[in-house]
C-alpha atoms as a PDB file:
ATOM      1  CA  UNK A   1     -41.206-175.634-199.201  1.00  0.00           C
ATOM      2  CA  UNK A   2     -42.693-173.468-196.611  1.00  0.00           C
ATOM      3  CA  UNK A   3     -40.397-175.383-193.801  1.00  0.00           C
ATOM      4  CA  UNK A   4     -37.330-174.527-195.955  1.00  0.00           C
ATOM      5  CA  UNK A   5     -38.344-170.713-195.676  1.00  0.00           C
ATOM      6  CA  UNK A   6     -38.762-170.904-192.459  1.00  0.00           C
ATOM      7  CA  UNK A   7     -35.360-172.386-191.966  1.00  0.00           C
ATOM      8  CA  UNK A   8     -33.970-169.378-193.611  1.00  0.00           C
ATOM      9  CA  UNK A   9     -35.895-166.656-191.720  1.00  0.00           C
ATOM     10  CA  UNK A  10     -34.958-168.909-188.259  1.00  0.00           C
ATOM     11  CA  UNK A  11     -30.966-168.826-189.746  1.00  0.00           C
ATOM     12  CA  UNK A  12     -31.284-165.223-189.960  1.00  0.00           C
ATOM     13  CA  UNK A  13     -31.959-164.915-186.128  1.00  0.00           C
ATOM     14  CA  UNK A  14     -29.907-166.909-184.999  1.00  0.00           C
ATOM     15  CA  UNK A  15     -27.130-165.476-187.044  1.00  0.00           C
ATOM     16  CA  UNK A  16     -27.872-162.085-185.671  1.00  0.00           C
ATOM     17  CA  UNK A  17     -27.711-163.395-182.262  1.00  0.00           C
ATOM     18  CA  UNK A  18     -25.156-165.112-182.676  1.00  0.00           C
ATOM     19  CA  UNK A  19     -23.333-162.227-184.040  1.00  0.00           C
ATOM     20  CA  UNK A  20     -23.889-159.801-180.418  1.00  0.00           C
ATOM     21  CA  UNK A  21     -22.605-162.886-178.725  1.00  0.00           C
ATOM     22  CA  UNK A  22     -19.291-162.491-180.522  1.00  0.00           C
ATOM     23  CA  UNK A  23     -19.563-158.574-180.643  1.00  0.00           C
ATOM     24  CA  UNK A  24     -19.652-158.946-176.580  1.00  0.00           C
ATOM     25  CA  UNK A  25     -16.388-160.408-175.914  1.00  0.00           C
ATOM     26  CA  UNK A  26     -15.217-156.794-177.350  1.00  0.00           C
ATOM     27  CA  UNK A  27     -16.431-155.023-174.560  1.00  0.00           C
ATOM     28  CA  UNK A  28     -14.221-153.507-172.349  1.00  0.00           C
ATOM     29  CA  UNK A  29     -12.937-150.018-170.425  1.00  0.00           C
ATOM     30  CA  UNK A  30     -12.737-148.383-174.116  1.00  0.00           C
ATOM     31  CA  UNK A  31     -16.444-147.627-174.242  1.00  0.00           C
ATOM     32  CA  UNK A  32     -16.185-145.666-171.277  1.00  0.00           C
ATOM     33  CA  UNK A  33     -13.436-143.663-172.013  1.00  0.00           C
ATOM     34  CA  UNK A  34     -15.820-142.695-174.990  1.00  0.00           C
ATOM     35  CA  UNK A  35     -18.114-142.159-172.811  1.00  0.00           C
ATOM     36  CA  UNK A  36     -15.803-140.253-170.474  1.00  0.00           C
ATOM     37  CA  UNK A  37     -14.825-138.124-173.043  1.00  0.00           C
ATOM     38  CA  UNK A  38     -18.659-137.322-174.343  1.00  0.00           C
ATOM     39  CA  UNK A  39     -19.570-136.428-170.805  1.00  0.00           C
ATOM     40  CA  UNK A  40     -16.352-133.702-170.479  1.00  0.00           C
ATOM     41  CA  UNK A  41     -16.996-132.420-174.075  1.00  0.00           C
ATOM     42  CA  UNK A  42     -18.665-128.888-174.237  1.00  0.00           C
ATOM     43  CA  UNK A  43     -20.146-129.096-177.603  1.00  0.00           C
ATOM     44  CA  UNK A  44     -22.449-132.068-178.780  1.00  0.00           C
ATOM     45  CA  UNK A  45     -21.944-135.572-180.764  1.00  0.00           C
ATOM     46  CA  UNK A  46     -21.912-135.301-184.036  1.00  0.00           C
ATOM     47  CA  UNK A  47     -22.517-138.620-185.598  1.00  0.00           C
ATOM     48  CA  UNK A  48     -21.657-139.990-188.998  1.00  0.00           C
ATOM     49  CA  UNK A  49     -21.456-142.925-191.535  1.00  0.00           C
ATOM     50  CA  UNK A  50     -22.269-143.937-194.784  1.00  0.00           C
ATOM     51  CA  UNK A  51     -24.805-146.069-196.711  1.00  0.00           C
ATOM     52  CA  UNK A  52     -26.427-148.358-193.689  1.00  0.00           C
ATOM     53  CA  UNK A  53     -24.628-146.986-191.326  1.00  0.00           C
ATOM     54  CA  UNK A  54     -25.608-144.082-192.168  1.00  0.00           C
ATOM     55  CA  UNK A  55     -29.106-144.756-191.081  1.00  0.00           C
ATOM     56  CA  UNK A  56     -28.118-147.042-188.030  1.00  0.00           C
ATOM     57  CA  UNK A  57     -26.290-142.997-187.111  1.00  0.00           C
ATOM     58  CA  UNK A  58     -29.580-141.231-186.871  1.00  0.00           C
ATOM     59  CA  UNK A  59     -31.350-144.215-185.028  1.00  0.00           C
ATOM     60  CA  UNK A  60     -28.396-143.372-182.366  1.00  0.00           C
ATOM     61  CA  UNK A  61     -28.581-139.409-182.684  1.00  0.00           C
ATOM     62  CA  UNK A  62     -32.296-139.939-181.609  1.00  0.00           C
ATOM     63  CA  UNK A  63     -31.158-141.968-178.811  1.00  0.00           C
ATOM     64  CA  UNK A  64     -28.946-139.486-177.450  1.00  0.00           C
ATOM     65  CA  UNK A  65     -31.312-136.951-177.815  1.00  0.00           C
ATOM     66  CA  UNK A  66     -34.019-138.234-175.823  1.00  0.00           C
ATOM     67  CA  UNK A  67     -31.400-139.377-172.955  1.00  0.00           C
ATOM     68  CA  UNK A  68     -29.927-136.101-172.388  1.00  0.00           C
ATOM     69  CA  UNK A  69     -26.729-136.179-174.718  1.00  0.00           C
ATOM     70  CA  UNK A  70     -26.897-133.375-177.636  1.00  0.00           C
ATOM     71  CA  UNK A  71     -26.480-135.028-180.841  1.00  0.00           C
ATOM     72  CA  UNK A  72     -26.801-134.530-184.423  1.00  0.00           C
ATOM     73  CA  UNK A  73     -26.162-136.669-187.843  1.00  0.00           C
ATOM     74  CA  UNK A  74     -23.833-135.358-190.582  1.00  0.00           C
ATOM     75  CA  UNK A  75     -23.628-137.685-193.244  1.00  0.00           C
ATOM     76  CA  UNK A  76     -20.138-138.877-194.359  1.00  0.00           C
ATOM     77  CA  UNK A  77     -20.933-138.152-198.291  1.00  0.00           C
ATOM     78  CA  UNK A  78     -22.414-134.390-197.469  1.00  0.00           C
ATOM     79  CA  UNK A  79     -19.781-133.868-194.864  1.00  0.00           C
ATOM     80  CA  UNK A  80     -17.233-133.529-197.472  1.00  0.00           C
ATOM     81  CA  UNK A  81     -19.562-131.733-199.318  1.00  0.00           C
ATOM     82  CA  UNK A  82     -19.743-128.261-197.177  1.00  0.00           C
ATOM     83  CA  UNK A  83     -21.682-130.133-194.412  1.00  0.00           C
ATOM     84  CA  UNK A  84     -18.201-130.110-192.134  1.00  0.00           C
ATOM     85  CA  UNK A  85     -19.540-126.800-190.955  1.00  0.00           C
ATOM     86  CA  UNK A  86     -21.690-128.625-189.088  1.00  0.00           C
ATOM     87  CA  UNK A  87     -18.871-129.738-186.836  1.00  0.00           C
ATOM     88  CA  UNK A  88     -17.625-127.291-183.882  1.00  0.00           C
ATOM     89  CA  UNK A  89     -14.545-127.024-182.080  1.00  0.00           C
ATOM     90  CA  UNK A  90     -15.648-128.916-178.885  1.00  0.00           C
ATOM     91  CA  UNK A  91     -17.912-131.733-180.500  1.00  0.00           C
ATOM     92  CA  UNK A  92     -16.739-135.225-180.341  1.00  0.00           C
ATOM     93  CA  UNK A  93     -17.541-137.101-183.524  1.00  0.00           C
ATOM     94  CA  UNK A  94     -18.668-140.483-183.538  1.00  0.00           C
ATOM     95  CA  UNK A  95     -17.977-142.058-187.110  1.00  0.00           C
ATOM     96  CA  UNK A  96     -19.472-145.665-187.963  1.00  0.00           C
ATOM     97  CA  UNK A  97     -18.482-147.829-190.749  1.00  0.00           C
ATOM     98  CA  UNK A  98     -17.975-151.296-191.230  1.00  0.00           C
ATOM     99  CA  UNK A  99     -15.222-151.688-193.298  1.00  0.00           C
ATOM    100  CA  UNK A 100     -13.773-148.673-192.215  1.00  0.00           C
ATOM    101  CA  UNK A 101     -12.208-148.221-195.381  1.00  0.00           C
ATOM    102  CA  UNK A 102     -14.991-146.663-197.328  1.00  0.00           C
ATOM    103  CA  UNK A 103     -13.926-143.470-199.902  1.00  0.00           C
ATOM    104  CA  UNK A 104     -16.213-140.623-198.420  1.00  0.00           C
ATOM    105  CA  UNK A 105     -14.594-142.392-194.547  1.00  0.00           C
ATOM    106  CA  UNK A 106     -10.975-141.944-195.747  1.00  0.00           C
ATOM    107  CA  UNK A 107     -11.611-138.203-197.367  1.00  0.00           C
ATOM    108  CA  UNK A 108     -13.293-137.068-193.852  1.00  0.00           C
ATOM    109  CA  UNK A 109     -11.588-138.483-191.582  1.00  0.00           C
ATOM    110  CA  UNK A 110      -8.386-136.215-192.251  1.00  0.00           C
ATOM    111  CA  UNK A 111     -10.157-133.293-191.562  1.00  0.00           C
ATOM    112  CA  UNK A 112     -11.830-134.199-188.607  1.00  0.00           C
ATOM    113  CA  UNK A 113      -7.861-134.613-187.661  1.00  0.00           C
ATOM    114  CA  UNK A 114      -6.774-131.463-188.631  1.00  0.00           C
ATOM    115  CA  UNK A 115      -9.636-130.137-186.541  1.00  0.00           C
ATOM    116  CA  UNK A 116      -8.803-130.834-183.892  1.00  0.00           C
ATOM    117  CA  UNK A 117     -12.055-132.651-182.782  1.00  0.00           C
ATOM    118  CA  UNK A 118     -11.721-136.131-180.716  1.00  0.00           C
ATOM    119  CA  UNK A 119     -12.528-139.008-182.899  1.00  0.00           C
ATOM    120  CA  UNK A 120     -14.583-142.306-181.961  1.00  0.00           C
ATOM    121  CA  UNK A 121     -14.759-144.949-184.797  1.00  0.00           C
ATOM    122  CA  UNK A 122     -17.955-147.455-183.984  1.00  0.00           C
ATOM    123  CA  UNK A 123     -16.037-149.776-186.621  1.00  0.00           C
ATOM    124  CA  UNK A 124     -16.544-153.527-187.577  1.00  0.00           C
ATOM    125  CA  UNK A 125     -12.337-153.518-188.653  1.00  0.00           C
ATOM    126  CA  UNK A 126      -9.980-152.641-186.134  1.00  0.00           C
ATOM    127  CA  UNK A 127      -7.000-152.497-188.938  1.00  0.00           C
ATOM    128  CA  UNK A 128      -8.763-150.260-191.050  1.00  0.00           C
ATOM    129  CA  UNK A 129      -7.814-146.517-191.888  1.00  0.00           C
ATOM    130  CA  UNK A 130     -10.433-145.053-189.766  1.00  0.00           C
ATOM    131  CA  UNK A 131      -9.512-147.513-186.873  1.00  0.00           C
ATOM    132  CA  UNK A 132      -6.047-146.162-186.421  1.00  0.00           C
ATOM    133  CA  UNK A 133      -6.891-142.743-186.923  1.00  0.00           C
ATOM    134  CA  UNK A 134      -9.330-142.722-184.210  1.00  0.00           C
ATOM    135  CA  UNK A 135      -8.751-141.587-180.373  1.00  0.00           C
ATOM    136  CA  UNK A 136     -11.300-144.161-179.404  1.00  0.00           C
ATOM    137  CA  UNK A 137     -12.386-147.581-181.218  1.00  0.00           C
ATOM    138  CA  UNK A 138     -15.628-149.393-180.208  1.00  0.00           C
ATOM    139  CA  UNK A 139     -15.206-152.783-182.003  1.00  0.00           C
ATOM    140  CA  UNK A 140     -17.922-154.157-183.921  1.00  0.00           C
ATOM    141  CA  UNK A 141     -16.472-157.166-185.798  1.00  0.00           C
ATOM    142  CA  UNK A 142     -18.736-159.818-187.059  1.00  0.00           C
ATOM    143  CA  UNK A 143     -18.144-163.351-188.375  1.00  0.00           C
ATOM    144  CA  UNK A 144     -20.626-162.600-190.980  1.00  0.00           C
ATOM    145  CA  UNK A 145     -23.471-161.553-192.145  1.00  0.00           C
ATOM    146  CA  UNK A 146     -27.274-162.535-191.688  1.00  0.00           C
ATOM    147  CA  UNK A 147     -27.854-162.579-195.388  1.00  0.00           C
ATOM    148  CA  UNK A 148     -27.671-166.018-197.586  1.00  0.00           C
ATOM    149  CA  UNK A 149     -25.075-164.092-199.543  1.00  0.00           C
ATOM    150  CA  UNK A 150     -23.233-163.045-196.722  1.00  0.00           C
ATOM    151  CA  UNK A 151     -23.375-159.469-198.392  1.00  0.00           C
ATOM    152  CA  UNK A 152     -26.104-157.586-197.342  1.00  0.00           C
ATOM    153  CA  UNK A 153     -25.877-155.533-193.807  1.00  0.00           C
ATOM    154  CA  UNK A 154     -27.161-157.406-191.499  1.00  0.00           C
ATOM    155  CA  UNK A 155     -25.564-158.512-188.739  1.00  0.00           C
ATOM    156  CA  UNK A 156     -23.048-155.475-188.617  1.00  0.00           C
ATOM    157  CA  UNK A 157     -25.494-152.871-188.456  1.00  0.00           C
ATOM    158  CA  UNK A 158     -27.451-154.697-185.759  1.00  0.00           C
ATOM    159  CA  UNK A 159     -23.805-155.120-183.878  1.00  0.00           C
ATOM    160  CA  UNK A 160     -23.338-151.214-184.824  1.00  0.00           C
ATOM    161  CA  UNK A 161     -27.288-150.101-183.188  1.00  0.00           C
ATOM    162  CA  UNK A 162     -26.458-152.678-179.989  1.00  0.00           C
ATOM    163  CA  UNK A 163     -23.133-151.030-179.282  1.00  0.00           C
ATOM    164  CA  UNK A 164     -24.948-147.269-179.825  1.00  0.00           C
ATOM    165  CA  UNK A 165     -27.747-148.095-177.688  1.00  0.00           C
ATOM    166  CA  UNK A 166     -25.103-149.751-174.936  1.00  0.00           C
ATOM    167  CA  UNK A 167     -23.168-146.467-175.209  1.00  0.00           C
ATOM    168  CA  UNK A 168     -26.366-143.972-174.359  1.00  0.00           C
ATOM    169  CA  UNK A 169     -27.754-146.684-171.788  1.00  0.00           C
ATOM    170  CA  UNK A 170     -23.766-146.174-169.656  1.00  0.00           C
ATOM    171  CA  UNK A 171     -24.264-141.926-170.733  1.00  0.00           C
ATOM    172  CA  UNK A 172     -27.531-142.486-168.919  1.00  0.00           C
ATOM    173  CA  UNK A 173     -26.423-144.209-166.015  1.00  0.00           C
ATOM    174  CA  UNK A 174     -22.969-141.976-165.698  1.00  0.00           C
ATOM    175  CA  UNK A 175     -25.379-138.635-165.819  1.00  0.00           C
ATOM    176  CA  UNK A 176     -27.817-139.914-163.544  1.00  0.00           C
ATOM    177  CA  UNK A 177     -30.256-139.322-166.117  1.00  0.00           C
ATOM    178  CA  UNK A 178     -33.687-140.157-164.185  1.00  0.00           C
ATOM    179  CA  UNK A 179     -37.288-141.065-165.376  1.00  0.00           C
ATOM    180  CA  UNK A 180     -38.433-137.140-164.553  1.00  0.00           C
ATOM    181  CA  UNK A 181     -35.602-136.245-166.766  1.00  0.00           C
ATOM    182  CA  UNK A 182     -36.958-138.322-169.761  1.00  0.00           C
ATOM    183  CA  UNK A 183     -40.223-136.904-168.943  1.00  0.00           C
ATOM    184  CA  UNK A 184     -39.087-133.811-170.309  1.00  0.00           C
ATOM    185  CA  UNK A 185     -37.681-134.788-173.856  1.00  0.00           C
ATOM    186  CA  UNK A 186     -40.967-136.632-174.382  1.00  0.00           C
ATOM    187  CA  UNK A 187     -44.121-134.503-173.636  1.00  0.00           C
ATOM    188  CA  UNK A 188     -46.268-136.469-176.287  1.00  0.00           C
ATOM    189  CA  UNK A 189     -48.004-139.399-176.812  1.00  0.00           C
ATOM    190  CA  UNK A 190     -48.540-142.401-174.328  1.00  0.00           C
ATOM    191  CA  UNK A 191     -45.142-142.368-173.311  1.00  0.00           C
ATOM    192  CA  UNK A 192     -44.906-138.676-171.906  1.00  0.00           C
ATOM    193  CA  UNK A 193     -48.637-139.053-170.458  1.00  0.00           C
ATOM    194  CA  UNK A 194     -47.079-142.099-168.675  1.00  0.00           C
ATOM    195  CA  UNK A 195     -44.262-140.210-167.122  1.00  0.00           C
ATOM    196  CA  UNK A 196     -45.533-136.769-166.582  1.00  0.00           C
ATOM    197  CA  UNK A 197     -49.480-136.925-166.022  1.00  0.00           C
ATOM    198  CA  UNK A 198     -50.807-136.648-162.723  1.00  0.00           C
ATOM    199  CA  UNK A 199     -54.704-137.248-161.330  1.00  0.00           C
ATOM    200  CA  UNK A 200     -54.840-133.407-161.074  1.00  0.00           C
ATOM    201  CA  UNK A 201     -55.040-133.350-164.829  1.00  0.00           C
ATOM    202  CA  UNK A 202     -57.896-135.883-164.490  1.00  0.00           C
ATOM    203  CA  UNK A 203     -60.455-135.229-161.797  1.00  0.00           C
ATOM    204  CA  UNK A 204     -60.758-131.927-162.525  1.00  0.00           C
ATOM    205  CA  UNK A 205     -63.267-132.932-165.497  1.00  0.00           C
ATOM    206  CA  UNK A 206     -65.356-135.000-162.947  1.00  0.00           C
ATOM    207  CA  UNK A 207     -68.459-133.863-160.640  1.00  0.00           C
ATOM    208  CA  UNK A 208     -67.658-134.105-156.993  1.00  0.00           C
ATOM    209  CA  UNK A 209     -70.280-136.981-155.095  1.00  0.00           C
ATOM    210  CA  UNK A 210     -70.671-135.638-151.367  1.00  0.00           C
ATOM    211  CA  UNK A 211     -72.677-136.527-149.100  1.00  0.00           C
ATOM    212  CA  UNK A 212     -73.169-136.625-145.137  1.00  0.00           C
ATOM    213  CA  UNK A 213     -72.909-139.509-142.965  1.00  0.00           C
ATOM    214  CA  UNK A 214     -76.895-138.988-142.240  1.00  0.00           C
ATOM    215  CA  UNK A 215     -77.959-138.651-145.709  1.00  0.00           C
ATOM    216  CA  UNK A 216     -80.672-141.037-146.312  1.00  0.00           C
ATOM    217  CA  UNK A 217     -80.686-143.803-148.771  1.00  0.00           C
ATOM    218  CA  UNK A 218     -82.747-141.532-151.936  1.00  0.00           C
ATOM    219  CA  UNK A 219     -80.343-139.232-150.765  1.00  0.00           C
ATOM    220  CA  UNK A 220     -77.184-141.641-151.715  1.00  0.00           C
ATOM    221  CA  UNK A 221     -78.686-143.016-154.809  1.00  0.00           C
ATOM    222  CA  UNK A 222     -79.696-139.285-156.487  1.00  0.00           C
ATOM    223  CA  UNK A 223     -75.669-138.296-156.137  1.00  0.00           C
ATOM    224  CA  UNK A 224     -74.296-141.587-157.406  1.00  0.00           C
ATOM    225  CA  UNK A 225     -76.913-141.671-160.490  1.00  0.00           C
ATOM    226  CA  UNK A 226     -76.774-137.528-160.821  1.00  0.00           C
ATOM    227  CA  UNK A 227     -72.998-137.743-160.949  1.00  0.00           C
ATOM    228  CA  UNK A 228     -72.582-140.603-163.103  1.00  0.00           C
ATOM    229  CA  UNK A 229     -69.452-141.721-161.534  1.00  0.00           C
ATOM    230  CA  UNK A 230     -71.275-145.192-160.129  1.00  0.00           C
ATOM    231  CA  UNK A 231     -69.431-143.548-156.461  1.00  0.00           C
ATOM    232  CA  UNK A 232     -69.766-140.781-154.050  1.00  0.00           C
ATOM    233  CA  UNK A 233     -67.771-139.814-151.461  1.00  0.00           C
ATOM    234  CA  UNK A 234     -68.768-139.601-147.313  1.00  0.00           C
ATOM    235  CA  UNK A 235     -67.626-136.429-145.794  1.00  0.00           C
ATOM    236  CA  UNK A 236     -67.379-134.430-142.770  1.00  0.00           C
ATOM    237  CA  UNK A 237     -66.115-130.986-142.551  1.00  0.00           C
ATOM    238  CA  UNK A 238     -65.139-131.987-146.832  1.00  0.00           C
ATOM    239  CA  UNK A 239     -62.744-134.578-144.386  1.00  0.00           C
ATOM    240  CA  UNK A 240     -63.291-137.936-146.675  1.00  0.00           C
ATOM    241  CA  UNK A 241     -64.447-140.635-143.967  1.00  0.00           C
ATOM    242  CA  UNK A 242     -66.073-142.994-146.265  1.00  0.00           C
ATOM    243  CA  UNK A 243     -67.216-144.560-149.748  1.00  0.00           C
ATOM    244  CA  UNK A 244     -70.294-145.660-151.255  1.00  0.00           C
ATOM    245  CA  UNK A 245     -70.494-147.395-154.667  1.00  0.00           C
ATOM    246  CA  UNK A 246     -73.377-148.352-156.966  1.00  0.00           C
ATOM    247  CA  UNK A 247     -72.303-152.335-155.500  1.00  0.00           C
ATOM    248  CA  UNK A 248     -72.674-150.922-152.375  1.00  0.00           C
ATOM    249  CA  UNK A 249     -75.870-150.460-152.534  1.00  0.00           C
ATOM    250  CA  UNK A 250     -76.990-153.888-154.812  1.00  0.00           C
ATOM    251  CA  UNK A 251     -75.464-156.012-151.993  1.00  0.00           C
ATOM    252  CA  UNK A 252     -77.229-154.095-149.157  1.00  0.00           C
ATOM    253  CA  UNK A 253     -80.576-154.269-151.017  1.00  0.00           C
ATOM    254  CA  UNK A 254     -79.858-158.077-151.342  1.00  0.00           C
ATOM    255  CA  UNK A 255     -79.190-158.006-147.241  1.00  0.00           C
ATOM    256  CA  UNK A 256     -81.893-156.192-146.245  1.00  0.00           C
ATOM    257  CA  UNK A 257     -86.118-156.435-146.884  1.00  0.00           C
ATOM    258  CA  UNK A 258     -86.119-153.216-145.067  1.00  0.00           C
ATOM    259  CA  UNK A 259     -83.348-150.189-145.776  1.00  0.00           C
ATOM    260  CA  UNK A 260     -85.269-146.846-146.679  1.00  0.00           C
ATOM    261  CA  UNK A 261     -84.289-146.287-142.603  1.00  0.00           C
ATOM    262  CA  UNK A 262     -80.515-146.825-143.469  1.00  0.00           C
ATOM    263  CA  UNK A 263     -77.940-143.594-144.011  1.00  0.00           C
ATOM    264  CA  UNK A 264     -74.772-143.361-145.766  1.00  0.00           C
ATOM    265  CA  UNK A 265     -72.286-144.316-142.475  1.00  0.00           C
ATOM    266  CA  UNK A 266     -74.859-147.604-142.282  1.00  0.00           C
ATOM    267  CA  UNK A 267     -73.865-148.729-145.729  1.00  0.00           C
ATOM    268  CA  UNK A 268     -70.254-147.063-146.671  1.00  0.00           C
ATOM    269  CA  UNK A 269     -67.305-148.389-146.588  1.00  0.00           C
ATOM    270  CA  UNK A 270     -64.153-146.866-144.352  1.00  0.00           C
ATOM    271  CA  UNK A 271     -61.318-145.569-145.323  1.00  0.00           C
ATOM    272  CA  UNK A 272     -61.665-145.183-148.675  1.00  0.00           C
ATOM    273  CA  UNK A 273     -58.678-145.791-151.101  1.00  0.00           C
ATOM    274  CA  UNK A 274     -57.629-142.301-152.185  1.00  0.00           C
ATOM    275  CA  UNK A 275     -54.476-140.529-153.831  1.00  0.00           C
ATOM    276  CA  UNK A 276     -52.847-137.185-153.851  1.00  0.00           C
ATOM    277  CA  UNK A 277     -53.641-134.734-156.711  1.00  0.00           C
ATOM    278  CA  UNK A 278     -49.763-134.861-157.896  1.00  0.00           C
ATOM    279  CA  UNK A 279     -49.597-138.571-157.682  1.00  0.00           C
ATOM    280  CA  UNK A 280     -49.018-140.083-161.450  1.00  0.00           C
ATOM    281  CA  UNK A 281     -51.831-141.258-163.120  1.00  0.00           C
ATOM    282  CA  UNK A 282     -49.891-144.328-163.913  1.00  0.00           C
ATOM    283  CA  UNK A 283     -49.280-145.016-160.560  1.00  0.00           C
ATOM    284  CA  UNK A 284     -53.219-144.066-159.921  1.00  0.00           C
ATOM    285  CA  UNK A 285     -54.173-146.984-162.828  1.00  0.00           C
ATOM    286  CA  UNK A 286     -51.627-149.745-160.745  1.00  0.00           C
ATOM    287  CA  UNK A 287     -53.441-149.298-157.178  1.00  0.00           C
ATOM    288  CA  UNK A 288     -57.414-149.580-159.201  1.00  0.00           C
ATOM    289  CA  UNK A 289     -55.752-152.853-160.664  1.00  0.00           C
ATOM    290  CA  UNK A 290     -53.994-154.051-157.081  1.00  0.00           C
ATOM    291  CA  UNK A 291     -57.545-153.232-155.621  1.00  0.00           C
ATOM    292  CA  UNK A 292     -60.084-154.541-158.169  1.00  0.00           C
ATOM    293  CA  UNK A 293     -61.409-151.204-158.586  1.00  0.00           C
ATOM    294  CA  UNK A 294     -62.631-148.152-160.619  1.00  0.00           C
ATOM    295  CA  UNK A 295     -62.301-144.968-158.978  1.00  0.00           C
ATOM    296  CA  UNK A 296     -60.255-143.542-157.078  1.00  0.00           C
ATOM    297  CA  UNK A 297     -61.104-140.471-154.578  1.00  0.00           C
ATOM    298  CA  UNK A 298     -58.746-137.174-154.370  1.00  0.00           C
ATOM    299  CA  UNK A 299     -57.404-135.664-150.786  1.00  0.00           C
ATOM    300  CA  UNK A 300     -55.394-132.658-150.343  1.00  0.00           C
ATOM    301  CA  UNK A 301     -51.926-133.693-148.287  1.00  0.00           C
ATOM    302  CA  UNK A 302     -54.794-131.883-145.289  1.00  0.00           C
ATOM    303  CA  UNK A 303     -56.803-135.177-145.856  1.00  0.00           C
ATOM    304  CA  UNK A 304     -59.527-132.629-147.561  1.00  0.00           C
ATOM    305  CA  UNK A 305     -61.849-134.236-150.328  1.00  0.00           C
ATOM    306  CA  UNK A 306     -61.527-132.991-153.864  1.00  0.00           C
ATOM    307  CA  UNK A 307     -63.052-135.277-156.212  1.00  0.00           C
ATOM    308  CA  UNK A 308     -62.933-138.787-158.253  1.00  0.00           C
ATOM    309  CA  UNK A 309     -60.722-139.728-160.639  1.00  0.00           C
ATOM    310  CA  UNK A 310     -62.167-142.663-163.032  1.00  0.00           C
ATOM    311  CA  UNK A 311     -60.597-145.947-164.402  1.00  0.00           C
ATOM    312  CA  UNK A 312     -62.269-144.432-167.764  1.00  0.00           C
ATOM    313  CA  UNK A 313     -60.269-140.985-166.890  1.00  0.00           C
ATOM    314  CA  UNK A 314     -57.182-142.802-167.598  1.00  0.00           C
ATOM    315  CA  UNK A 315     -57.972-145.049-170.389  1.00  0.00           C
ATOM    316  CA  UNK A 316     -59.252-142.215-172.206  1.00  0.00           C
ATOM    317  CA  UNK A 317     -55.736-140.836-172.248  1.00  0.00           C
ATOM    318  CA  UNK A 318     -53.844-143.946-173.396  1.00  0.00           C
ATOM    319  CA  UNK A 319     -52.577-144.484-170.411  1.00  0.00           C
ATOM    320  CA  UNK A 320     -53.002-148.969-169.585  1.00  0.00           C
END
């Protein structure tokens, strides 16, 4: 019995895969005169439909929003409703339906006409009413659906969400819309701390370990346990010249029967691995995982030391 499920929920992906195989042979120069004529538009994209499409519109408004196209949803049944003031001279509307044919499709879409507005129908029947009344079509046929009943939405909203998400990826790439760029339209959460934060909004919160090339052994091992960082840093002039870890120290005790004569330049290591105060902390977190390690020290672009940023620093923040 359990196999037989399983054979259903298996049928179901496949269908839907199957389904953007067929959708792709649709593709063609169409999608980027939409996009073309988004780009030259003044106003925004207003996007509607109806029932499921309905919701796979706002899953695209969000889209657009967070890739630097303006966009809002209207839906089609509160469009015809008063919700038409929504709609401004220069917008381009993006309309999605399935059949094409629906009541609340074939009441707007006159107006939206009359409007003046241009008109692109993300529709699943190119002989449809809204399909012929439209400036641009983005075709979205399916075979069929996903459902056993071949009634439910299935397939033809996930052919609908592909073809939205294809259309903001070529906005994306035709604006040069760059990583800093999403930075800005997504300040919280993991995602923004991944694209905007820097080790300057991490080190700060750490001691500085210093200590001189001659500083003796008790020296080295007070600033590394005082600190709590399991590091210091080797300076000259606050120029970093070298490293000393709490490992440091385990394998030189291991070396040596007789130390307490040692300094810090007998024991540290050289040219420390360090990185700029406005270097990402993302990009911080890849060279501690290239080099097996947990801290990282801080220069000035002068090669002056400022402090220790922390595997724990960035953890702490989401940020793996």
């Amino acid at each position: 019995m359990k196999t037989d499920l399983l054979k259903v929920v298996q049928h179901a992906v496949q269908s839907e895969i199957d389904a953007l195989t067929y959708v792709k042979q649709f593709i063609n120069e169409d999608i980027i005169n939409c996009a073309n004529e988004i780009l030259k538009a003044k106003g925004r994209v207003i996007v509607t439909g109806i029932g499921k499409s309905a919701i796979i519109a706002q899953k695209i408004v969000a889209t657009f929003n967070s890739t630097g196209t303006p966009a809002i949803f209207m839906h089609a049944a509160d469009a015809i409703h008063g919700d038409l003031g929504i709609i401004q001279d220069e917008d381009v509307v993006i309309c999605i339906s399935n059949s094409g044919n629906t009541p609340e499709i074939t009441m707007l879409v006159p107006f939206l006409k009359r409007s003046g507005n241009k008109l692109i129908a993300i529709v699943g029947n190119t002989e449809s009413f809204l399909a012929r009344e439209a400036d641009y079509i983005i075709n979205c046929s399916v075979p069929n659906e996903a459902c056993p009943n071949n009634l439910a939405p299935t397939n033809s909203t996930t052919a609908q969400m592909v073809m939205g998400d294809a259309l903001a990826a070529l906005l994306i790439e035709m604006r040069g819309f760059t990583a800093k760029d999403f930075a800005k339209y997504h300040p919280g959460g993991v995602l923004g701390k991944r694209l905007y934060m820097k080790v300057e909004d991490l080190y700060k919160q750490n001691d500085v370990p210093e200590v001189s090339p001659e500083a003796t052994l008790k020296e080295v091992i007070y600033v590394i346990s005082s600190r709590r960082l399991g590091v210091t840093a080797v300076t000259v002039d606050h120029q970093l010249v070298g490293a000393i870890t709490d490992g440091d120290l385990r394998r030189m005790l291991e070396k040596n029967d007789q130390y307490m004569h040692l300094k810090a330049q007998d024991v540290m290591t050289h040219n420390p691995q360090h990185v700029f105060p406005d270097t990402l902390a993302v990009e911080a977190l890849d060279l501690m995982r290239k080099k097996s390690i947990t801290n990282l020290f801080v220069v000035s672009k002068e090669g002056e030391y400022l402090g220790v940023v922390h595997l724990h620093d960035i953890i702490r923040e989401g940020i793996y």
